[in-house]
Protein backbone atom coordinates (compact mmCIF):
# COMPACT_ATOMS: atom_id res chain seq x y z
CA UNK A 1 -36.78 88.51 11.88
CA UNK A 2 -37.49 89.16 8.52
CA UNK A 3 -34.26 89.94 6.24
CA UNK A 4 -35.60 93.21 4.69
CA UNK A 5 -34.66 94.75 7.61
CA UNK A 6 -31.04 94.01 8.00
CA UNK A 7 -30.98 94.86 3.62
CA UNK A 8 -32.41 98.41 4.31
CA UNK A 9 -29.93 99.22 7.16
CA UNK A 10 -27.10 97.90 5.31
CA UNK A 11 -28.32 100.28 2.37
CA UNK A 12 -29.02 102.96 4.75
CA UNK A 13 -24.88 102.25 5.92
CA UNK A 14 -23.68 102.03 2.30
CA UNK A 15 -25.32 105.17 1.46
CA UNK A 16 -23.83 107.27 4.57
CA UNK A 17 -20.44 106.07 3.57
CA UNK A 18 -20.77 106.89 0.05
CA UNK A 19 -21.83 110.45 1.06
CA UNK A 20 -18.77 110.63 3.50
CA UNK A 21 -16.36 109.62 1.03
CA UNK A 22 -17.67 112.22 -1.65
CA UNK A 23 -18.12 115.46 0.53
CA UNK A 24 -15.62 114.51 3.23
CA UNK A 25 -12.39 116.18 2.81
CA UNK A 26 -10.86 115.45 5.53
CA UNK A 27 -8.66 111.90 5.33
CA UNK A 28 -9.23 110.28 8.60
CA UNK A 29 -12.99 110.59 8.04
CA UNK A 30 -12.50 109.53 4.61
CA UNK A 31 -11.21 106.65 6.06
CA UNK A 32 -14.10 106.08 8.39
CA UNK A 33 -16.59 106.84 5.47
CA UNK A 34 -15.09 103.23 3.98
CA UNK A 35 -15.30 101.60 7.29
CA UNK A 36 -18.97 102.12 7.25
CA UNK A 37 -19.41 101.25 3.23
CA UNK A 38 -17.17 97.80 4.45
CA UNK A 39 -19.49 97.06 7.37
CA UNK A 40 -22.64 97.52 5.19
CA UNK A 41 -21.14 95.11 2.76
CA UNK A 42 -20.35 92.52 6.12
CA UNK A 43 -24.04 92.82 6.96
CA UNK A 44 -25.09 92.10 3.34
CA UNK A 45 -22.98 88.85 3.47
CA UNK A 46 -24.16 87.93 6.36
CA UNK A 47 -27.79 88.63 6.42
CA UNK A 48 -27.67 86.86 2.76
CA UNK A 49 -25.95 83.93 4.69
CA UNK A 50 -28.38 83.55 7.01
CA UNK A 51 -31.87 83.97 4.91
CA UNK A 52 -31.17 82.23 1.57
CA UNK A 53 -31.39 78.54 2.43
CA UNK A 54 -30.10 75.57 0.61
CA UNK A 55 -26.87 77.10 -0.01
CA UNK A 56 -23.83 76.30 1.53
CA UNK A 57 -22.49 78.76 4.46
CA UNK A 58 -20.23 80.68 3.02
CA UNK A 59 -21.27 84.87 3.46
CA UNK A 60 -20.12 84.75 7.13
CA UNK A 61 -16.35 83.37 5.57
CA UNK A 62 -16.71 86.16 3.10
CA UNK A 63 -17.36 89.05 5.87
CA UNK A 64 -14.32 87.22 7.75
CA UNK A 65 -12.51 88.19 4.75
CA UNK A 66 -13.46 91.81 4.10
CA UNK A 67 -12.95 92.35 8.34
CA UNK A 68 -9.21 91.51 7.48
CA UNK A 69 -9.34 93.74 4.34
CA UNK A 70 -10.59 96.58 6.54
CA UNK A 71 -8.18 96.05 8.91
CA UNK A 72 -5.08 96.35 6.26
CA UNK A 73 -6.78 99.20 4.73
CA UNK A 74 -6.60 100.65 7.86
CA UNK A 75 -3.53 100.24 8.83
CA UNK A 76 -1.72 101.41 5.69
CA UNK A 77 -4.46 103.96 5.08
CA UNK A 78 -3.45 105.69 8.80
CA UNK A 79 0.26 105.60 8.21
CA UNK A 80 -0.38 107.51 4.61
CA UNK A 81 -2.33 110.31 6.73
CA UNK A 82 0.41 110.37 9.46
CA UNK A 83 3.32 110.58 6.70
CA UNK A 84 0.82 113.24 4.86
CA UNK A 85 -0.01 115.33 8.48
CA UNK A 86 3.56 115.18 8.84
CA UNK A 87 4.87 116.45 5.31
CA UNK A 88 1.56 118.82 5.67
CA UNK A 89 0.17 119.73 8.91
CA UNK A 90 -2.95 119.27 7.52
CA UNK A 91 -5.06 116.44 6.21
CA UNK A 92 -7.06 118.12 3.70
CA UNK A 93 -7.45 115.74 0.85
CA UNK A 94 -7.78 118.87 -1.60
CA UNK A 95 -4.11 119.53 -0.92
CA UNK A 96 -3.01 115.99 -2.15
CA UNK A 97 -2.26 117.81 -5.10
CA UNK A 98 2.10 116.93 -5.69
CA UNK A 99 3.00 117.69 -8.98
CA UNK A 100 5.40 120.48 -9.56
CA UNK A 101 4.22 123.43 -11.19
CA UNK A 102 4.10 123.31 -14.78
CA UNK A 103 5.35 119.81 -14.39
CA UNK A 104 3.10 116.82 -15.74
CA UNK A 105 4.56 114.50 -13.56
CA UNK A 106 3.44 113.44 -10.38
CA UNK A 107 5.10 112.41 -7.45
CA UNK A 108 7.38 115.76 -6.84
CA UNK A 109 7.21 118.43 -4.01
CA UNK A 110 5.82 121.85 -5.48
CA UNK A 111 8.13 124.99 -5.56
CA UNK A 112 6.13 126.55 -3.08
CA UNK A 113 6.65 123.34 -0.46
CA UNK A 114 10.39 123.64 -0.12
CA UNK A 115 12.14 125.94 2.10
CA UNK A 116 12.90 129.52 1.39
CA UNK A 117 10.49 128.91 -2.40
CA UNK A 118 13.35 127.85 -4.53
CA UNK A 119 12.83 125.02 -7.10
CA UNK A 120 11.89 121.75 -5.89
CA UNK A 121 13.90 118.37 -5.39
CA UNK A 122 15.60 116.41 -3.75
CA UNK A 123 19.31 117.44 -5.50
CA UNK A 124 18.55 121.37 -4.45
CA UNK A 125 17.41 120.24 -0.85
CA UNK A 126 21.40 118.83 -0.72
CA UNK A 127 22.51 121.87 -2.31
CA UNK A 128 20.85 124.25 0.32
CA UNK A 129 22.14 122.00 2.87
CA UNK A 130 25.27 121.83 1.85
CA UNK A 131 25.19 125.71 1.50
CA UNK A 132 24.25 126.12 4.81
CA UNK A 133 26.90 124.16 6.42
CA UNK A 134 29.69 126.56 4.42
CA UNK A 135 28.17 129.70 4.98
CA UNK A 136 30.48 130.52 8.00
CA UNK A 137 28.03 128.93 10.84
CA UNK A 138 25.96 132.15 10.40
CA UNK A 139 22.58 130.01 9.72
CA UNK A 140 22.15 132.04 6.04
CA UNK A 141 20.78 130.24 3.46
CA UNK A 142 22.07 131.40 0.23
C-alpha cells in the first residue's frame, strides 16, 4: 500500500478534530474532538514507522506513548466535566466563565451562582448556613 494514503486520512482525522474542538461547545465532544486529533497523530507515527526505511523502529513506541496520554487525558478530562455537570447542569464550555463579577480574579463562584443571589464565597456560604440553622427551624434564609 502506498503511504500517501494512510498521510491523507490522518490529515483528513486531524482536520475533523480541529474543527470539533473550535465550533464544539459542548465538553464531552470537545473531548472526543482530541481523541480524533490524537489518533491522527498515532497513524502519522505509525504509517511514518512503517514506510521510511533504514531507521530504527521507533513511531509504533511513540503512538504507544500518546495511547497512554489519551487515556490520562481522558480520564481527568471526564472527571472535570462530571465535577462541572455537577456544579452546572450543563456542559456548555461558554459557561466556563468563574470569575466574580467585577472581580479580576479567577477561580471564584459568580454572585449570580450562589443561593438566594447574595455575594459569593465560601465564608458567606457558612454564614447562610449557619443562619439557617438559628432561624427557629422555619427553613428562612435571612
Amino acid at each position: 500500500m502506498h503511504p500517501v494514503i494512510p498521510y491523507l486520512i490522518a490529515a483528513l482525522l486531524f482536520g475533523v478534530g480541529c474543527y470539533g474542538v473550535l465550533v464544539r461547545r459542548n465538553a464531552v465532544l470537545l473531548l472526543m474532538s482530541l481523541e480524533l486529533m490524537l489518533n491522527a497523530v498515532n497513524l502519522i507515527l505509525v504509517t511514518a514507522d512503517t514506510s521510511i526505511v533504514g531507521v530504527p523502529r521507533s513511531g509504533q513506541v511513540f503512538a504507544l506513548f500518546v495511547i497512554v496520554l489519551a487515556t490520562a487525558e481522558v480520564g481527568v478530562g471526564l472527571a472535570v466535566v462530571l465535577r462541572f455537570f455537577r456544579l452546572r447542569g450543563s456542559v456548555d464550555t461558554d459557561l466556563l466563565d468563574t470569575r466574580r463579577a467585577g472581580d479580576g480574579a479567577g477561580g471564584a463562584v459568580r454572585a449570580e451562582d450562589t443561593a438566594g443571589g447574595t455575594a459569593a464565597g465560601p465564608e458567606t456560604a457558612a454564614v447562610t448556613a449557619v443562619q439557617a440553622d438559628t432561624d427557629g427551624g422555619t427553613g428562612e434564609v435571612r
